[in-house]
N, C-alpha and C. Protein backbone atom coordinates (compact mmCIF):
# COMPACT_ATOMS: atom_id res chain seq x y z
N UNK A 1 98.43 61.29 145.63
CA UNK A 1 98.35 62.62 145.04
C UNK A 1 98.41 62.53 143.51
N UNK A 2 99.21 62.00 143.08
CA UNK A 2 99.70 61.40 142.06
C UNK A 2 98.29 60.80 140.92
N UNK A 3 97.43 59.47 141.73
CA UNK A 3 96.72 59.18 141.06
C UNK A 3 94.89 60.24 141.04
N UNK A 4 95.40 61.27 141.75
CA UNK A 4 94.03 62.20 141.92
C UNK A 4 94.33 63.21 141.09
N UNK A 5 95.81 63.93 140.31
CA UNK A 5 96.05 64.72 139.50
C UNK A 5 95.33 63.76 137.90
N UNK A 6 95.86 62.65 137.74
CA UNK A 6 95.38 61.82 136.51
C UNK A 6 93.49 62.11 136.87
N UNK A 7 93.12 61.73 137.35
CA UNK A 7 91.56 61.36 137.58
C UNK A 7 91.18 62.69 137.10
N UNK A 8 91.58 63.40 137.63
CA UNK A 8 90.99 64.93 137.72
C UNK A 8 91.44 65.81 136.07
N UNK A 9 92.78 65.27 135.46
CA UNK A 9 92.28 64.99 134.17
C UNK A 9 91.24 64.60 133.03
N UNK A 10 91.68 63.32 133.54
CA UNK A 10 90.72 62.39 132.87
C UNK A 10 89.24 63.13 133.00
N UNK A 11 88.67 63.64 134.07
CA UNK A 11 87.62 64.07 134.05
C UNK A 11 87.25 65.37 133.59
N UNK A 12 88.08 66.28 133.68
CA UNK A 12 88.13 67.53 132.17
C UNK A 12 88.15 66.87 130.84
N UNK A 13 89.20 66.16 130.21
CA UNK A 13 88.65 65.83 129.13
C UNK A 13 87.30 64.92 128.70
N UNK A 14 87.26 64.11 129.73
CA UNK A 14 86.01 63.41 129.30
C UNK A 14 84.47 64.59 129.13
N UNK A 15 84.55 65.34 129.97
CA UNK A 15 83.68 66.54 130.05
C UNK A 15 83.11 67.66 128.43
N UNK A 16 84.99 67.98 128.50
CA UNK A 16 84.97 68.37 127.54
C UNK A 16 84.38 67.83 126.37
N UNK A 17 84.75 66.56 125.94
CA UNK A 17 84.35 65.31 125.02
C UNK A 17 83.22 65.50 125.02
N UNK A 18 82.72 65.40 126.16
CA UNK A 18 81.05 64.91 126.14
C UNK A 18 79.93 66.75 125.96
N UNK A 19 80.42 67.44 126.52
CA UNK A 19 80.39 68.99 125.97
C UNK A 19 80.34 69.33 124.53
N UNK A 20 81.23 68.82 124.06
CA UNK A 20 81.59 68.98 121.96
C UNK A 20 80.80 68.24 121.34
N UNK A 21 80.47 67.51 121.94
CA UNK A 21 79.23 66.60 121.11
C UNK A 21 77.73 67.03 121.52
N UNK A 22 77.62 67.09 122.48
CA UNK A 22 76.17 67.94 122.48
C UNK A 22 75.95 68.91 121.72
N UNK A 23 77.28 70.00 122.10
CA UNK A 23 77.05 70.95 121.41
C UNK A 23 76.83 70.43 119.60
N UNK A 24 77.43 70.05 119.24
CA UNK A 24 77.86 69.60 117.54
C UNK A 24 76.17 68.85 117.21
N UNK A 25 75.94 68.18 118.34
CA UNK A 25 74.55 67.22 117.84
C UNK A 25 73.29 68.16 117.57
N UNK A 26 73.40 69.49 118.75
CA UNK A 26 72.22 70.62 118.68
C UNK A 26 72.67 71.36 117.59
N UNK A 27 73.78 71.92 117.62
CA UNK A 27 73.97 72.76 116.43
C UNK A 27 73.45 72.15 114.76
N UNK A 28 73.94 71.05 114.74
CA UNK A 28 73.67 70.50 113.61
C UNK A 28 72.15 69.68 113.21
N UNK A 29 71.46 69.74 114.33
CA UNK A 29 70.23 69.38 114.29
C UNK A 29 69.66 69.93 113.08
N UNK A 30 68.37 69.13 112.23
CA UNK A 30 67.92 69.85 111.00
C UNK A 30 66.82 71.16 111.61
N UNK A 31 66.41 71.13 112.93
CA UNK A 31 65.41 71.99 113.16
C UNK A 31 66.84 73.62 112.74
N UNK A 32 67.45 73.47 113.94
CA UNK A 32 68.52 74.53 113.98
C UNK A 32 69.29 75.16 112.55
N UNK A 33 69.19 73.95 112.13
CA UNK A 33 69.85 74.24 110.32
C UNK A 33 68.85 74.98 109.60
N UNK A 34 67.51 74.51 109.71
CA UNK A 34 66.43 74.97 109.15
C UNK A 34 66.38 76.39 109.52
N UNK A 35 66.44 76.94 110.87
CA UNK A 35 66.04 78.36 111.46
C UNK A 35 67.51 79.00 111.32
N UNK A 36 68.50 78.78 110.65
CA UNK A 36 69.96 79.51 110.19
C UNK A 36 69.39 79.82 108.74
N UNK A 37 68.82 79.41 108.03
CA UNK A 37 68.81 79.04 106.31
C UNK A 37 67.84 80.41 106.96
N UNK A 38 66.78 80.14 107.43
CA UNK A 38 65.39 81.10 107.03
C UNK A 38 66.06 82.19 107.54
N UNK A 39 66.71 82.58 108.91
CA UNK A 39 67.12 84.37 109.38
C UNK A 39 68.21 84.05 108.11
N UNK A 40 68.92 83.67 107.54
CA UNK A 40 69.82 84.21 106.50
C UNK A 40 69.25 84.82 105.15
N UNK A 41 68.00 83.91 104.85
CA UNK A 41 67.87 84.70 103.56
C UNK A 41 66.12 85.24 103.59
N UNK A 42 65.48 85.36 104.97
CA UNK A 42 64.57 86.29 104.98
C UNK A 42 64.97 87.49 104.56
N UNK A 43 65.56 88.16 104.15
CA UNK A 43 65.67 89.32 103.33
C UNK A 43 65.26 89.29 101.97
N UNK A 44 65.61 88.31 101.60
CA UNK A 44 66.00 88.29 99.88
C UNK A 44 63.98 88.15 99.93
N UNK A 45 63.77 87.29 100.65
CA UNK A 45 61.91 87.46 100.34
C UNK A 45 61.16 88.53 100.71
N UNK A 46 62.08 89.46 100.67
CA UNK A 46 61.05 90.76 101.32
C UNK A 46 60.70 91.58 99.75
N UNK A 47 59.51 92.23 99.79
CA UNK A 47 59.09 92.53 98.44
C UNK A 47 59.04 93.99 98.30
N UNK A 48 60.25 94.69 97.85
CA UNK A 48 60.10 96.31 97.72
C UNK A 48 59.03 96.74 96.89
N UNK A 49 58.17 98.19 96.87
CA UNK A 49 57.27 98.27 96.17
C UNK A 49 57.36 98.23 94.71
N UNK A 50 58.91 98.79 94.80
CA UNK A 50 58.94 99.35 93.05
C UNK A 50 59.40 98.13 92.52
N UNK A 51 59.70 97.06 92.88
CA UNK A 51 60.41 95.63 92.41
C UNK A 51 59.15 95.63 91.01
N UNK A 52 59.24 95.25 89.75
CA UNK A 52 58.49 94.46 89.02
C UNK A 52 58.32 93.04 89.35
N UNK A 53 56.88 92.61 88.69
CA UNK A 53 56.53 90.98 89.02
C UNK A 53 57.22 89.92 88.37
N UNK A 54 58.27 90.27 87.33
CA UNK A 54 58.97 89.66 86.42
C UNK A 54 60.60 89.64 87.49
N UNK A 55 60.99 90.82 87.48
CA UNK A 55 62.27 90.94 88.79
C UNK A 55 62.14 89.80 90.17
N UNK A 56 61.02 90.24 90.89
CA UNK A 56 60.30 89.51 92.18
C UNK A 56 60.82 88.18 91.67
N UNK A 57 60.10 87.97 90.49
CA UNK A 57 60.14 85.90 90.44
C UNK A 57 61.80 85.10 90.17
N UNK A 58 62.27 86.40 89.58
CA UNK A 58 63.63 86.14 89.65
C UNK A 58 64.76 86.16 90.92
N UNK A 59 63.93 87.35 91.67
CA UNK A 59 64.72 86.95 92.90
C UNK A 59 63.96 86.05 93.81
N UNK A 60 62.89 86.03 94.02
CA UNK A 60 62.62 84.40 94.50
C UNK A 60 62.94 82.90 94.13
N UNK A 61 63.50 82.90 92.86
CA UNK A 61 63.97 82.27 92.49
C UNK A 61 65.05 81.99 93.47
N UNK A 62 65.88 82.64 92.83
CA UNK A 62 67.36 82.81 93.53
C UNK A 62 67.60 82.74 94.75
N UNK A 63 66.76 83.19 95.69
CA UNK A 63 66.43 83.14 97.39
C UNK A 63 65.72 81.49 97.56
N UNK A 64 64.85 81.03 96.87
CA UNK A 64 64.55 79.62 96.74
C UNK A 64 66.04 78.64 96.70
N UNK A 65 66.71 79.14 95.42
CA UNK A 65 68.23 77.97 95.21
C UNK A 65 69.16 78.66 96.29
N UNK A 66 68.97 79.43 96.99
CA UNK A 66 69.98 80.02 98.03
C UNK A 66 69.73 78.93 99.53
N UNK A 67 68.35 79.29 99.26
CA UNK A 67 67.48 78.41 100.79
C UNK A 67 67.94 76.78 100.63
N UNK A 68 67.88 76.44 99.79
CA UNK A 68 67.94 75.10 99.42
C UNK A 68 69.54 74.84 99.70
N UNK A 69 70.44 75.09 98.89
CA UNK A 69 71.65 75.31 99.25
C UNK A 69 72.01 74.90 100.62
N UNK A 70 71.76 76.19 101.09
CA UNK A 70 72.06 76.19 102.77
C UNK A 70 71.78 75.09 103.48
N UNK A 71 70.71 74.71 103.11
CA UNK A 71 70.17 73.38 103.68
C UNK A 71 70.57 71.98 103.53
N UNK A 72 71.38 71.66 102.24
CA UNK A 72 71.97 70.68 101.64
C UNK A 72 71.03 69.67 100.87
N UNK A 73 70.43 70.89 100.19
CA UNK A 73 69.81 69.69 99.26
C UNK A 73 69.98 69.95 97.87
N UNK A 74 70.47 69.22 97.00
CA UNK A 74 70.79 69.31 96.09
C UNK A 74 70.06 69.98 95.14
């Protein structure tokens, strides 16, 4: 009884273990990183009418070093 309570441990955590890392390997994948960066700052590229073309380049700018950021690139 004894050595089927240990086993039956052992086999939740190993589960678990092996659960946290999949998860951590998909999450952190560059595709997944890539499609967090773009729904985060698809806004900032949206172009109101009354924006000027001088404003626009400045906030694309800024939505450019935002995107980049997120992504980890220097």
């Amino acid at each position: 009884m004894n050595s089927f309570r240990i086993a039956k441990i052992i086999l939740v955590i190993s589960s678990l273990s092996y659960l946290s890392v999949t998860f951590l390997r998909n999450y952190n994948s560059p595709e997944n990183i890539e499609k967090r960066c773009i729904l985060k700052f698809e806004k900032d590229f949206k172009n109101p009418l009354e924006t000027s073309s001088e404003e626009w380049d400045l906030i694309l700018d800024l939505a450019d070093n935002n995107y980049l950021k997120c992504m980890g690139i220097p």
